[in-house]
Protein backbone atom coordinates (compact mmCIF):
# COMPACT_ATOMS: atom_id res chain seq x y z
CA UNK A 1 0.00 0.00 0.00
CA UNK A 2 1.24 3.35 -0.84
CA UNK A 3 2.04 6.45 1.62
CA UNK A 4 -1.02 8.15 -0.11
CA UNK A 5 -3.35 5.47 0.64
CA UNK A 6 -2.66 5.14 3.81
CA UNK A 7 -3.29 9.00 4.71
CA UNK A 8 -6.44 8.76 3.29
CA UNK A 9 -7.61 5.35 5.01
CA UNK A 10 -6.02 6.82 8.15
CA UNK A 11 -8.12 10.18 7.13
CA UNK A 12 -11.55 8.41 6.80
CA UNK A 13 -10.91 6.39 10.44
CA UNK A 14 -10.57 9.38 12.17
CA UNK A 15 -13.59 11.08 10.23
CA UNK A 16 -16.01 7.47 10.65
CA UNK A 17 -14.58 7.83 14.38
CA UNK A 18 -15.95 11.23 14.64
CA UNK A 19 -18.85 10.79 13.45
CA UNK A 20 -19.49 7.88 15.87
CA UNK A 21 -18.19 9.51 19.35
CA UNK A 22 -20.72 12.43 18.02
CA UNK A 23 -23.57 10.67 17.19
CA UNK A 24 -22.84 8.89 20.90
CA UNK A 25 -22.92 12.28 22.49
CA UNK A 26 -25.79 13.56 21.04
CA UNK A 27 -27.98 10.30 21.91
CA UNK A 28 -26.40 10.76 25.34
CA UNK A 29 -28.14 14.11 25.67
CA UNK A 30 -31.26 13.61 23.82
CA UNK A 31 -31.84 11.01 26.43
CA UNK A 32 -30.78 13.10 29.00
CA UNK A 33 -33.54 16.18 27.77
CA UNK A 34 -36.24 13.21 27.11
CA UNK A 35 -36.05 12.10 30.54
CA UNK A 36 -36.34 15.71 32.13
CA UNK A 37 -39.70 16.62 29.78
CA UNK A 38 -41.22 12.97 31.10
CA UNK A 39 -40.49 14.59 34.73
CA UNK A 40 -42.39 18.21 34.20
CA UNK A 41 -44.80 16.17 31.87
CA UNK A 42 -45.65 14.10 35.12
CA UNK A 43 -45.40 17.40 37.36
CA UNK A 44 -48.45 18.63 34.99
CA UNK A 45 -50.61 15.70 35.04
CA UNK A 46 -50.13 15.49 38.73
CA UNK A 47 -50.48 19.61 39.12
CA UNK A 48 -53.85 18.95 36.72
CA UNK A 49 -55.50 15.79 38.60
CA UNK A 50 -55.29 18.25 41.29
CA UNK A 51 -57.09 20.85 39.73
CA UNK A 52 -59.80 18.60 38.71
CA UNK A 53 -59.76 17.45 41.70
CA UNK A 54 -60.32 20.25 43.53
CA UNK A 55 -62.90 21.78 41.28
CA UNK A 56 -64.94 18.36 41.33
CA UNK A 57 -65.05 19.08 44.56
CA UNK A 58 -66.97 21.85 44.48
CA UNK A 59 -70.83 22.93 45.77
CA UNK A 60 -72.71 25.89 46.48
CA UNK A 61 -71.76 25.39 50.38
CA UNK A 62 -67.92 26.01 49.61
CA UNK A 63 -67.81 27.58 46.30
CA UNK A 64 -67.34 31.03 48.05
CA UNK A 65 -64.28 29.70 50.26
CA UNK A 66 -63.05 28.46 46.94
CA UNK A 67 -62.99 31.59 45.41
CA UNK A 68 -61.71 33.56 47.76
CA UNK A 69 -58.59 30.80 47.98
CA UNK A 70 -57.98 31.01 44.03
CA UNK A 71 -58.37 34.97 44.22
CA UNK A 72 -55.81 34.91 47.01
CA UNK A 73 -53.60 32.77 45.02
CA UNK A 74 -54.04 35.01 42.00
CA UNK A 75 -52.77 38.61 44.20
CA UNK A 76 -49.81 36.84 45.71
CA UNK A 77 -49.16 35.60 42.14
CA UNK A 78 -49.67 39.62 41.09
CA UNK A 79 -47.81 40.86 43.62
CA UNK A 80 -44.94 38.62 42.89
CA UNK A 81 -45.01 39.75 39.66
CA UNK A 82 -45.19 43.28 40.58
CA UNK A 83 -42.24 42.70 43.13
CA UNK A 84 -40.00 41.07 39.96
CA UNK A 85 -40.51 44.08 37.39
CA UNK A 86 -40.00 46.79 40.43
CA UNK A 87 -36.25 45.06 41.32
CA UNK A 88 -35.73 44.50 37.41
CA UNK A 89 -36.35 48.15 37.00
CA UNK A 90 -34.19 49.38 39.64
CA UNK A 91 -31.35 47.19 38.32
CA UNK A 92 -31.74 49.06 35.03
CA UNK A 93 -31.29 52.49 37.06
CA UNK A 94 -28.49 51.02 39.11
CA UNK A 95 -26.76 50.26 35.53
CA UNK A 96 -27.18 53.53 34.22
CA UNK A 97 -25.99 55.80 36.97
């Protein structure tokens, strides 16, 4: 076998190699992302059993308690929201003094 030849069988080794370690890696991770969106897609399911749960559970006897839970869940949600956007906008005033 000439020099030439070998360089170029040597060439495509390292290239079939490369493609093999790579397609490995990427396997490895699409594995590793499958297996996280299995765990929020079983958060959800869970998170929404509860949910109908809770709303099967309702009657005209507790429908007002109800309420006033979910609206109380709803302001701390707003006021969370209104706490994030205050700090984010006094980091952008911090930044520009």
């Amino acid at each position: 076998m000439s020099r030439t030849n070998t360089r170029w069988v040597f060439a495509m080794v390292i290239v079939i190699l490369g493609f093999i370690i790579g397609i490995y890696l990427q396997d490895l991770k699409h594995q590793e992302s499958t297996k996280a969106a299995w765990e929020a897609n079983r958060f959800n399911v869970a998170r929404f059993n509860k949910i109908m749960r809770f709303t099967g559970e309702m009657n005209e006897s507790n429908w007002s308690y109800m309420r006033d839970s979910i609206g109380q869940q709803l302001d701390s949600l707003m006021i969370l929201r209104f706490r994030k956007e205050v700090d984010s906008l006094n980091a952008i005033k911090k930044k520009d003094k």
